[in-house]
C-alpha atoms as a PDB file:
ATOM      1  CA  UNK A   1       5.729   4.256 -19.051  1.00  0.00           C
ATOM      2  CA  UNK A   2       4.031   5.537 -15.467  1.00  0.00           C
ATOM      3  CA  UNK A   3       5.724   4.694 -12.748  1.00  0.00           C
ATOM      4  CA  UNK A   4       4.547   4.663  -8.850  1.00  0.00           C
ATOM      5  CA  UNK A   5       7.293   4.560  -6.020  1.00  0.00           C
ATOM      6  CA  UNK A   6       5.799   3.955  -2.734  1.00  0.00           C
ATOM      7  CA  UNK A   7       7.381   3.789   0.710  1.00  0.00           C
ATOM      8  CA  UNK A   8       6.735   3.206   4.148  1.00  0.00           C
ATOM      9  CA  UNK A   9       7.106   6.948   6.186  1.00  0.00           C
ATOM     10  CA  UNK A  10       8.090   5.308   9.525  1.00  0.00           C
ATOM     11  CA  UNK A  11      10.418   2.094   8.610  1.00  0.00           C
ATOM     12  CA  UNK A  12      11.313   1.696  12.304  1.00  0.00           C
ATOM     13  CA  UNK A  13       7.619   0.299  12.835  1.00  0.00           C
ATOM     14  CA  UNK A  14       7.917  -2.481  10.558  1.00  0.00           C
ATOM     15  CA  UNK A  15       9.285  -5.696  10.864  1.00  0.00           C
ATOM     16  CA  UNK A  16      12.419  -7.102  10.140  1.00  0.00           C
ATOM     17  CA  UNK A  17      12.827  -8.237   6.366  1.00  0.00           C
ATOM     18  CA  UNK A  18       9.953  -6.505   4.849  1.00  0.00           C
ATOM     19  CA  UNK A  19      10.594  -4.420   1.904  1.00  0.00           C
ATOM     20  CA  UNK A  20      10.045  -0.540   3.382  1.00  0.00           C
ATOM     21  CA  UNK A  21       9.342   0.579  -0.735  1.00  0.00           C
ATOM     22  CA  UNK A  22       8.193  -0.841  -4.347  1.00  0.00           C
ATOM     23  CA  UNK A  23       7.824   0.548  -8.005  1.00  0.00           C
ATOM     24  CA  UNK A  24       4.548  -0.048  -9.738  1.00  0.00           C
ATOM     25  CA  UNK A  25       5.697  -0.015 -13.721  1.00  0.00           C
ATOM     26  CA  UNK A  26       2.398   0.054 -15.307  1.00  0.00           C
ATOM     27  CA  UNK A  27       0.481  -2.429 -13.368  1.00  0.00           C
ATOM     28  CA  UNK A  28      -1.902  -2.961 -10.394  1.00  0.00           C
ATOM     29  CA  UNK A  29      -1.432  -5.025  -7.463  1.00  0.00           C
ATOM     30  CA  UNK A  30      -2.302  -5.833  -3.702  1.00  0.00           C
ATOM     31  CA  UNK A  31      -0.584  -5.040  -0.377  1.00  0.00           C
ATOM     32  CA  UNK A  32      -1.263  -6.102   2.770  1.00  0.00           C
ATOM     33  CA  UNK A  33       0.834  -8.605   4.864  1.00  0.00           C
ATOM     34  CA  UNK A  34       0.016 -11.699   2.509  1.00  0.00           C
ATOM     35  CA  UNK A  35       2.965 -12.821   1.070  1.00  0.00           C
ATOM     36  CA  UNK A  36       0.972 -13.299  -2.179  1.00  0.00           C
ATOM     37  CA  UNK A  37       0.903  -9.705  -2.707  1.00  0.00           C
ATOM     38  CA  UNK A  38       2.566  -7.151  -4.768  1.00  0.00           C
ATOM     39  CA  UNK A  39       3.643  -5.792  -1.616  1.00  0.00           C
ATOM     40  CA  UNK A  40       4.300  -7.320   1.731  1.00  0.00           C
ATOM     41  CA  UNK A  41       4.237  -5.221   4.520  1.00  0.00           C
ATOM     42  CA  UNK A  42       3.712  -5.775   8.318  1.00  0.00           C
ATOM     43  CA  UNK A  43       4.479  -3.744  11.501  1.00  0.00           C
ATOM     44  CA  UNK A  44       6.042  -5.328  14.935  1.00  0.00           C
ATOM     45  CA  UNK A  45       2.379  -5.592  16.102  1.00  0.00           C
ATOM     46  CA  UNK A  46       1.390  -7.234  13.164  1.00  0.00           C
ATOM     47  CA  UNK A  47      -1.813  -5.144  12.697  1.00  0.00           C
ATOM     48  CA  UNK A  48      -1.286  -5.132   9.172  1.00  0.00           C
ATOM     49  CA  UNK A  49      -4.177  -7.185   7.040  1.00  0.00           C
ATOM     50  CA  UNK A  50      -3.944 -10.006   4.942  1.00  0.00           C
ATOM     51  CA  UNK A  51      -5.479  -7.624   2.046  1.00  0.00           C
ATOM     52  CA  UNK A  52      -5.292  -3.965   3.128  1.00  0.00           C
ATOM     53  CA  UNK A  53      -5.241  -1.752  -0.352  1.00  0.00           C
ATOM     54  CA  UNK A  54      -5.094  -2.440  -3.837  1.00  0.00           C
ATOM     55  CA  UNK A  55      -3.015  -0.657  -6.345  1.00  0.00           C
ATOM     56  CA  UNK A  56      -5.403   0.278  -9.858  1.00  0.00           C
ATOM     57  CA  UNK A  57      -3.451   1.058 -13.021  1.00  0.00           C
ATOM     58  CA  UNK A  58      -5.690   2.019 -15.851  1.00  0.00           C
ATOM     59  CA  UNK A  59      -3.087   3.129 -18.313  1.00  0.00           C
ATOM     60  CA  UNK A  60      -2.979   6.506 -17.200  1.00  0.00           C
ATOM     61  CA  UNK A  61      -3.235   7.031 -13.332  1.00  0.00           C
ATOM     62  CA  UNK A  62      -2.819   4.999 -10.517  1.00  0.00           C
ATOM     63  CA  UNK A  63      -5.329   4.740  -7.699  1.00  0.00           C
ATOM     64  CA  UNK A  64      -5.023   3.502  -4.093  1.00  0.00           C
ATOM     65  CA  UNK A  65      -8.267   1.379  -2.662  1.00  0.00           C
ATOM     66  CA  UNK A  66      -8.337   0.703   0.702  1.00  0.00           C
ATOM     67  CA  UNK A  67      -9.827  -2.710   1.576  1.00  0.00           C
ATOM     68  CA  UNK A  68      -9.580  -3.816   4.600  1.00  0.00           C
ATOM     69  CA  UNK A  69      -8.563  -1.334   6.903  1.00  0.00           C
ATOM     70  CA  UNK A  70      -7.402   2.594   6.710  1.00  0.00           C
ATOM     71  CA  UNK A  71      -4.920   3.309   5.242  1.00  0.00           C
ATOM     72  CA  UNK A  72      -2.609   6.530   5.603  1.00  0.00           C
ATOM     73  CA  UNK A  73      -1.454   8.152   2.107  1.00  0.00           C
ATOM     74  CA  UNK A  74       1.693  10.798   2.598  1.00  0.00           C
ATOM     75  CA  UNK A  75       1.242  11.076   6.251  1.00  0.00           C
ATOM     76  CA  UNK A  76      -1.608  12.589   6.520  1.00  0.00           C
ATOM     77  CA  UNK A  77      -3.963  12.809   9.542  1.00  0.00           C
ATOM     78  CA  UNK A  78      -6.916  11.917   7.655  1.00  0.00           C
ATOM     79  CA  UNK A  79      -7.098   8.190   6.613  1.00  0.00           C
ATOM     80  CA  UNK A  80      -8.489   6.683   3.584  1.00  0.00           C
ATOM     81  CA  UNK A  81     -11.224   4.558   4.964  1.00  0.00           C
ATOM     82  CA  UNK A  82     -12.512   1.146   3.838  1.00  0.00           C
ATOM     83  CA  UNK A  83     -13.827   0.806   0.129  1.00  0.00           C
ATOM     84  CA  UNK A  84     -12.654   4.353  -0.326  1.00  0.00           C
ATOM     85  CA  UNK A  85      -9.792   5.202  -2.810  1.00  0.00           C
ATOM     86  CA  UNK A  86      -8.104   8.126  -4.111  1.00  0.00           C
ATOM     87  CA  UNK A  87      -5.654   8.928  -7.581  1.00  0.00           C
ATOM     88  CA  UNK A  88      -2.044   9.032  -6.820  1.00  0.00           C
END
């Protein structure tokens, strides 16, 4: 089984009751500040999106799309731009 454990780098930006990490077991799945999502996440300014990445399993890697927004992937300086995505 592959597993993906993300987590928010700065947990003192986010807002109160939001879960700062998640385990992907073998599935895909959408975060942004939806509720709907796999993940909900939103900071105390709430610039999150509705719909900001998606999470793509294939059965053998993972990849992160960003949607909506950038999105920063292990705290780099360079952000993954809209419609762009990379393999975990």
């Amino acid at each position: 089984m592959l597993v993906l454990h993300m987590e928010i780098s700065n947990p003192s930006a986010g807002r109160e009751g939001i879960l700062r990490s998640i385990i992907f077991s073998n599935q895909s799945g959408r975060i942004g500040s939806d509720p709907e999502n796999a993940w909900e996440i939103q900071d105390r300014l709430d610039s999150v999106p509705e719909h900001c990445a998606d999470i793509l399993h294939d059965g053998v890697v993972y990849t992160l799309r960003a949607v909506e927004s950038v999105v920063y992937v292990n705290g780099t300086s360079n952000p993954l731009r809209s419609g762009k995505s990379i393999v975990l």
